[in-house]
N, C-alpha and C. Protein backbone atom coordinates (compact mmCIF):
# COMPACT_ATOMS: atom_id res chain seq x y z
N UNK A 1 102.80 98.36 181.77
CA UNK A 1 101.57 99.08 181.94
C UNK A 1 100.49 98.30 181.19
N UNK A 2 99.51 98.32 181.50
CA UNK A 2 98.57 97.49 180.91
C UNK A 2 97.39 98.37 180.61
N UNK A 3 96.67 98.78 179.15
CA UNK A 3 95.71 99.55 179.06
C UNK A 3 95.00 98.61 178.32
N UNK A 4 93.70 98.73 178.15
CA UNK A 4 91.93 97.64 177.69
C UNK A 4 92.18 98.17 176.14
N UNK A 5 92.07 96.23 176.00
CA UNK A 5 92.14 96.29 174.75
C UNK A 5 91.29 97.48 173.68
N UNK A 6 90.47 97.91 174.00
CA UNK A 6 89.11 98.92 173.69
C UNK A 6 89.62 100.36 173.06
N UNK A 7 91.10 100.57 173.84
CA UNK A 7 91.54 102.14 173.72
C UNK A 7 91.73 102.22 173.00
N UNK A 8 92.37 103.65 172.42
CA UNK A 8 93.03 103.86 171.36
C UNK A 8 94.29 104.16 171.64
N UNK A 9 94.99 104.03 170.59
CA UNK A 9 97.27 103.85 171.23
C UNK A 9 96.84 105.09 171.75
N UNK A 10 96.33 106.46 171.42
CA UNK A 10 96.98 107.74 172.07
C UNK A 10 96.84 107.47 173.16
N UNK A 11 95.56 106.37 174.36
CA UNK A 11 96.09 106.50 175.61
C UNK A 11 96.89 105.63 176.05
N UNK A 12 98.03 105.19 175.36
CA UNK A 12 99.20 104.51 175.38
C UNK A 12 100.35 105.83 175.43
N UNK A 13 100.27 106.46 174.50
CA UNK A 13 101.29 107.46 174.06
C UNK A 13 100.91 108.73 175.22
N UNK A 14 99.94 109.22 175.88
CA UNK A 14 99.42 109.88 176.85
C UNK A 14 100.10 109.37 178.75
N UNK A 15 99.89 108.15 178.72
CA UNK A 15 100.28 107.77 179.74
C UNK A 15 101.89 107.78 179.82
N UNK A 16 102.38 107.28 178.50
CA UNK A 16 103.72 107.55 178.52
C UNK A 16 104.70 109.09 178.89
N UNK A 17 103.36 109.93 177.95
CA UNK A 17 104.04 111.19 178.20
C UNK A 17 104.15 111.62 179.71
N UNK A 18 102.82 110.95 180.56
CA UNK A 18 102.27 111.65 181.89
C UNK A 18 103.90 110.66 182.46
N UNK A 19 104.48 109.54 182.48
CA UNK A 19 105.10 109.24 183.63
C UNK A 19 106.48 109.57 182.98
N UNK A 20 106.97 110.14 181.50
CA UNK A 20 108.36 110.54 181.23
C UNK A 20 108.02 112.25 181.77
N UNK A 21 107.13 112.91 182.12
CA UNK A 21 106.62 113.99 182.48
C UNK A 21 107.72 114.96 181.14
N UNK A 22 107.43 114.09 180.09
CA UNK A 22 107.84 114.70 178.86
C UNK A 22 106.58 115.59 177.93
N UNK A 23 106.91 116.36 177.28
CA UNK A 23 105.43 117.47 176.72
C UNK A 23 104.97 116.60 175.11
N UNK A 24 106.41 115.62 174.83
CA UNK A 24 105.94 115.35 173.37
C UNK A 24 106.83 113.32 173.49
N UNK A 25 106.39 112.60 173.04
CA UNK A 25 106.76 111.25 172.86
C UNK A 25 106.39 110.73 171.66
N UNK A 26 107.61 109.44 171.26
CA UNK A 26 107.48 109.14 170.06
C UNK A 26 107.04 107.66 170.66
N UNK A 27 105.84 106.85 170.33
CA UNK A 27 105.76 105.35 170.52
C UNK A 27 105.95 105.02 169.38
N UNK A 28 106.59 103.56 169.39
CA UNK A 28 107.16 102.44 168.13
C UNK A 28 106.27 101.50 168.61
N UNK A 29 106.25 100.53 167.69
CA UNK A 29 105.82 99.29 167.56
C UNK A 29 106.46 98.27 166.96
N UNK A 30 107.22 97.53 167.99
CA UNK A 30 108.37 96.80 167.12
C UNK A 30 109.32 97.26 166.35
N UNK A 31 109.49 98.41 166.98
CA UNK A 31 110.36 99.70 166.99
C UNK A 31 111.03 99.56 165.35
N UNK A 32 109.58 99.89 165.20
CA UNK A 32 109.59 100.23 163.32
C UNK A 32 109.05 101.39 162.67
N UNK A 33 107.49 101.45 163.73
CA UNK A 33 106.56 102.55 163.05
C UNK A 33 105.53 102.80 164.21
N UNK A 34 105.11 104.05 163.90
CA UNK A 34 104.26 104.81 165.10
C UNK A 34 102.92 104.40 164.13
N UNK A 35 102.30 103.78 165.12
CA UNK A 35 101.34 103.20 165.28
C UNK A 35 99.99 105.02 164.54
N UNK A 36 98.44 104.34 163.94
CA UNK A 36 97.81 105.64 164.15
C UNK A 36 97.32 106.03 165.52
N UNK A 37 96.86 106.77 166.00
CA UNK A 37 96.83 107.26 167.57
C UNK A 37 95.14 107.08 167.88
N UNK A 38 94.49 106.52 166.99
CA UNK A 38 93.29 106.15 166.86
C UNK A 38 93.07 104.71 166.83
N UNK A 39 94.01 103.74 166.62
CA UNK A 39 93.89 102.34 166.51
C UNK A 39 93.84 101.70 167.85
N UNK A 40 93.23 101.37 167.79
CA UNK A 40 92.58 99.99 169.12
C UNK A 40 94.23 99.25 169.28
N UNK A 41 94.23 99.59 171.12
CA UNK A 41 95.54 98.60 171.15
C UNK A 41 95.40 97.23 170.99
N UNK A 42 94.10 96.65 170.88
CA UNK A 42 93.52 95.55 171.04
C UNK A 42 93.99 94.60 169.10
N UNK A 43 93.74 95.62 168.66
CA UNK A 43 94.11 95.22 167.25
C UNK A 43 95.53 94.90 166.84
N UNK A 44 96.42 96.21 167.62
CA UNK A 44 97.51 96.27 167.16
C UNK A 44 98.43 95.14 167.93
N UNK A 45 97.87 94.71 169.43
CA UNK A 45 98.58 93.43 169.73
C UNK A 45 98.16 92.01 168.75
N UNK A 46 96.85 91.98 168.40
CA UNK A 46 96.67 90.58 167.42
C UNK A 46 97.48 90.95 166.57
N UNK A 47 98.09 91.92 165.76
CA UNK A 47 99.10 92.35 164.28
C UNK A 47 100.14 91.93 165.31
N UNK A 48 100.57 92.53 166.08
CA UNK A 48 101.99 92.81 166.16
C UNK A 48 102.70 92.42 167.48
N UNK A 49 101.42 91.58 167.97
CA UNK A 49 101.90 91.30 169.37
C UNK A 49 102.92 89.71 169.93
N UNK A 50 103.06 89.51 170.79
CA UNK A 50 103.63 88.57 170.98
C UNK A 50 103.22 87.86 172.08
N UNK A 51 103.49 86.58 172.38
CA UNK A 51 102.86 85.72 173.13
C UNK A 51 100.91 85.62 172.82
N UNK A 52 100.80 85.15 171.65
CA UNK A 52 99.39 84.80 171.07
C UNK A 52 98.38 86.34 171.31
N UNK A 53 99.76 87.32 170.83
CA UNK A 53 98.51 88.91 170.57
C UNK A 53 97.89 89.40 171.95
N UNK A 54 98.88 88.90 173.00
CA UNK A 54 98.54 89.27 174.10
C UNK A 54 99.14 90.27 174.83
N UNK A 55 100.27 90.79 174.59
CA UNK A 55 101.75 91.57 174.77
C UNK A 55 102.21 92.41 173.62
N UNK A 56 102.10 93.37 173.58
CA UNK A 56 102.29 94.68 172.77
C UNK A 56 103.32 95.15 173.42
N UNK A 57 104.51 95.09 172.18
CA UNK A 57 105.99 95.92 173.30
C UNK A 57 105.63 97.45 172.77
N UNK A 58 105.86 98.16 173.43
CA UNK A 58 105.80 99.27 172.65
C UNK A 58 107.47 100.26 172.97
N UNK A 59 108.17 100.64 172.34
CA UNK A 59 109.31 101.32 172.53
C UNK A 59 108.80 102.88 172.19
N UNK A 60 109.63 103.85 173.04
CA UNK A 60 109.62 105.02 172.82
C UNK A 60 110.45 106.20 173.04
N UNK A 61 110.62 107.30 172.35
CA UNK A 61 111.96 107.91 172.17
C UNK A 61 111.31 109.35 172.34
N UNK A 62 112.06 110.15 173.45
CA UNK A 62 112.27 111.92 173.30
C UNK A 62 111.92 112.70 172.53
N UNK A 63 112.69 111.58 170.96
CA UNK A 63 112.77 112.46 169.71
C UNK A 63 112.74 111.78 168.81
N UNK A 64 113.15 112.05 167.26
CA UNK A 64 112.70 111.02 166.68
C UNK A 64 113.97 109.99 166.51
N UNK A 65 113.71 109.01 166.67
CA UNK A 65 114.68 108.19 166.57
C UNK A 65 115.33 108.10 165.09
N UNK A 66 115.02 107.97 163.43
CA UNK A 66 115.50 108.17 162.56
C UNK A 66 114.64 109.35 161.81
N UNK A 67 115.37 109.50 160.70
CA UNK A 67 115.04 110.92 160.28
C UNK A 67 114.15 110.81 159.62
């Protein structure tokens, strides 16, 4: 899925919820830490992205994955 660098993750974590047609989702980032839901995906691929901050994996879980 590809969203502008401009957004903020929640419409990362929004779109996810709309196509798991799940009510609640957990996004990771380098399936370490949930990102704030206000941060520019644009930022968080230059931190954390791959292929020169261009590719943001993002993983995501039902529930919470650890406690």
């Amino acid at each position: 899925m590809r969203v502008p660098r401009s957004d903020p993750f929640a419409r990362v974590v929004a779109a996810l919820r709309s196509k798991t047609r799940a009510p609640s989702v957990l996004a990771y980032v380098r399936e370490a830490f949930v990102p704030p839901l206000d941060a520019a995906v644009g930022d968080l691929a230059d931190a954390y992205g791959s292929h020169g901050g261009g590719r943001l994996t993002v993983n995501y879980a039902l529930a919470p994955a650890w406690g």
